[in-house]
Protein backbone atom coordinates (compact mmCIF):
# COMPACT_ATOMS: atom_id res chain seq x y z
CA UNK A 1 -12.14 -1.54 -15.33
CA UNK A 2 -9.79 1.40 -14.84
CA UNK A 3 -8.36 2.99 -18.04
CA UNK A 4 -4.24 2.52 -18.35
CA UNK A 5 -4.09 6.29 -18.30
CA UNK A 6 -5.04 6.06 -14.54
CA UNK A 7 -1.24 4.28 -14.30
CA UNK A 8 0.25 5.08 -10.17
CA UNK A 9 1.90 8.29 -9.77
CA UNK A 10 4.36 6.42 -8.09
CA UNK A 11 5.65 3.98 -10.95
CA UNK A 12 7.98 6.56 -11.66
CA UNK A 13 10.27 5.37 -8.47
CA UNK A 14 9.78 2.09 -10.15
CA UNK A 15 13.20 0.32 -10.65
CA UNK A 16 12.06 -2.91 -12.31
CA UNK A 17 11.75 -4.75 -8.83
CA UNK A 18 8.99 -7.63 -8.78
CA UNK A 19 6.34 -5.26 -10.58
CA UNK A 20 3.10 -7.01 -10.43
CA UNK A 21 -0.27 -5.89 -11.27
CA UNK A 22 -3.55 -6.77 -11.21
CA UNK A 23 -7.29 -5.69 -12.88
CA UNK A 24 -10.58 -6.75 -11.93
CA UNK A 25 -13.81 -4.88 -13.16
CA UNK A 26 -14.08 -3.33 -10.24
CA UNK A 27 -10.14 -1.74 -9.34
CA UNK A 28 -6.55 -2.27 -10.50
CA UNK A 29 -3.63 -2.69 -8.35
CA UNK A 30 0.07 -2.44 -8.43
CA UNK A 31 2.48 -3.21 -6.15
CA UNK A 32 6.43 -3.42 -6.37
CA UNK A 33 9.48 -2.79 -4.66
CA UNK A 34 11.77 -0.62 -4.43
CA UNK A 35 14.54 -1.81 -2.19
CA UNK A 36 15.26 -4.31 0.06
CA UNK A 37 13.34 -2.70 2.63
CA UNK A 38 10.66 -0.43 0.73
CA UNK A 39 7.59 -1.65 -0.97
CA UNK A 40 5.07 0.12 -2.99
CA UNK A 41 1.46 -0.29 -3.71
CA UNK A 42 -1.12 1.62 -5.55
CA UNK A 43 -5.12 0.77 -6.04
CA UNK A 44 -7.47 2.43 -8.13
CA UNK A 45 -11.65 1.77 -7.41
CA UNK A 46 -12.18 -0.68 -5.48
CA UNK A 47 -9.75 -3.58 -3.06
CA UNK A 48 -10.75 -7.20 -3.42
CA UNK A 49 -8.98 -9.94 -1.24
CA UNK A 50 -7.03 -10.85 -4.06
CA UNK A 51 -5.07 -7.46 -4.25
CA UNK A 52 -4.50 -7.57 -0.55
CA UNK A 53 -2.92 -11.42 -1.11
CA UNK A 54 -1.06 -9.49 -3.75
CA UNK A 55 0.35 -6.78 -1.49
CA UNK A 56 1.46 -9.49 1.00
CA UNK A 57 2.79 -11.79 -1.68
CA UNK A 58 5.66 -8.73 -2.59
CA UNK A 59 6.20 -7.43 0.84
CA UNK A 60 6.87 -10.42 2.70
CA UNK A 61 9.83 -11.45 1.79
CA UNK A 62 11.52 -8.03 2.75
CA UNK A 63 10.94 -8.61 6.23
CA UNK A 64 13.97 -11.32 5.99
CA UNK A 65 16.11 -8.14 5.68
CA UNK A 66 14.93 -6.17 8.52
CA UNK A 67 11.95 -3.18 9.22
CA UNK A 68 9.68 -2.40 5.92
CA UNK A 69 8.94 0.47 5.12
CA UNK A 70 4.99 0.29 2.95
CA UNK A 71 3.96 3.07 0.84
CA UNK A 72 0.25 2.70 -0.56
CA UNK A 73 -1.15 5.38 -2.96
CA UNK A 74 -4.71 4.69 -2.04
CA UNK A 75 -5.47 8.09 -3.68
CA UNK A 76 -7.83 6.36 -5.95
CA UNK A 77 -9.30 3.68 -4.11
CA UNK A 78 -12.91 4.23 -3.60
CA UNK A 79 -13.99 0.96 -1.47
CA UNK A 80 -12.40 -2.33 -0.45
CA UNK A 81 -13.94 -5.61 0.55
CA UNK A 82 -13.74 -6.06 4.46
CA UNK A 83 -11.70 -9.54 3.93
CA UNK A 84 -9.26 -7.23 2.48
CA UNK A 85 -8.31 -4.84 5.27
CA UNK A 86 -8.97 -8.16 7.79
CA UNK A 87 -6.49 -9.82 5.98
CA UNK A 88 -3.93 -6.77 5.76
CA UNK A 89 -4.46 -5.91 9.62
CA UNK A 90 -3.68 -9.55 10.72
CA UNK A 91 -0.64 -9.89 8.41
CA UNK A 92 1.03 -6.49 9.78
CA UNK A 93 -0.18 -7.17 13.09
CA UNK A 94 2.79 -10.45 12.60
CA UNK A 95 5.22 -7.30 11.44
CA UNK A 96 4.18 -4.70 13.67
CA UNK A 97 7.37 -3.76 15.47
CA UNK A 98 9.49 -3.98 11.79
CA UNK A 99 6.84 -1.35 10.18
CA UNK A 100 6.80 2.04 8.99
CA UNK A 101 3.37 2.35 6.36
CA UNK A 102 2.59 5.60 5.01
CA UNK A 103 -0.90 5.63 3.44
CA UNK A 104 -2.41 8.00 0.87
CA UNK A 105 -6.22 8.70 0.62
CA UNK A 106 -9.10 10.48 -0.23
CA UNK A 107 -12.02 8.46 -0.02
CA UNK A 108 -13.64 8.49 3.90
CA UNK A 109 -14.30 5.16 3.92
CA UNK A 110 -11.36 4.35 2.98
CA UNK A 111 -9.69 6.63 6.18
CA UNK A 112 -12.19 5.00 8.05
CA UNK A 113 -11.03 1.59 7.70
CA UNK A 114 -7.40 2.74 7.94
CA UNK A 115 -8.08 4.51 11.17
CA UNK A 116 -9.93 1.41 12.48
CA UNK A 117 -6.79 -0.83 10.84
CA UNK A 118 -4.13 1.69 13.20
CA UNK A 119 -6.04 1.46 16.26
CA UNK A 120 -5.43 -1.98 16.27
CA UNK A 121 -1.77 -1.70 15.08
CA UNK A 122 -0.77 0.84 17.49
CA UNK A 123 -0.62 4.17 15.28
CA UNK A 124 1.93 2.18 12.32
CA UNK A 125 0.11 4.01 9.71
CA UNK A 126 0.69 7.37 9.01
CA UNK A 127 -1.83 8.76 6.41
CA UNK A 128 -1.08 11.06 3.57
CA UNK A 129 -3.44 13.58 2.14
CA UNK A 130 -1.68 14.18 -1.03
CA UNK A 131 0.84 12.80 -3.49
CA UNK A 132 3.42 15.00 -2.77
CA UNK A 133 3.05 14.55 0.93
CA UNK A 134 3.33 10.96 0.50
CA UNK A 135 6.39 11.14 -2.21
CA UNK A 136 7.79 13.27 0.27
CA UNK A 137 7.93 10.05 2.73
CA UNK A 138 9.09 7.78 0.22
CA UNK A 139 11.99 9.85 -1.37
CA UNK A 140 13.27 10.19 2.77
CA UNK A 141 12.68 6.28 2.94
CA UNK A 142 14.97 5.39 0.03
CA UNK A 143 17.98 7.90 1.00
CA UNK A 144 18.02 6.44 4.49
């Protein structure tokens, strides 16, 4: 289980917007959103295909209002189940031309299933290599 003190470093755009979160014993997720159009998600250890339903479950209605913008500190993630990124690829692929996702990671597998998720979705995903890098992103995504 990962400890509370491994909370996102991106709660603190948090604005009390359908926060919802999720533990297993093997990762944590939260996901929430920020604006009409912006969406957050953050995953510590490892991605079941529950956490990706979870992702899809907050984003999805935003697309009523226009392009999405997806922000995913994945800084901590250290594996995911492949039903997980299947799951995420197919339900973007439906979005595709109304998405902007910026992605933060470390782990390689991790990049190596987002690489293998952007080939597919025509270079949607722009990856991150550090939290300020990806804050960056999202602070220019909520003034626009």
């Amino acid at each position: 289980m990962v400890a509370v003190a491994d909370k996102p470093t991106l709660l603190r755009f948090e604005r009390g917007q359908d926060v919802r979160s999720h533990d297993t014993d093997r990762g944590s997720i939260w996901v929430w959103r920020l604006s009409p159009s912006v969406y957050v998600s953050s995953v510590r250890g490892h991605m079941d295909r529950g956490m990706a339903q979870l992702i899809i479950d907050v984003a999805e209605p935003l697309y009523k209002n226009g392009p999405v913008s997806g922000f995913h500190d994945w800084f901590g993630m250290i594996g995911y189940d492949t039903s997980s990124r299947v799951d995420l690829t197919s339900w973007v692929m439906r979005h595709r031309e109304a998405t902007r996702l910026f992605i933060g990671l470390r782990s390689k597998l991790v990049a190596m299933g987002v690489s293998v998720a952007n080939l597919a979705l025509g270079d949607v995903i722009k990856t991150c290599s550090s939290t300020s890098s990806l804050e960056n992103a999202l602070e220019q995504a909520l003034r626009e």
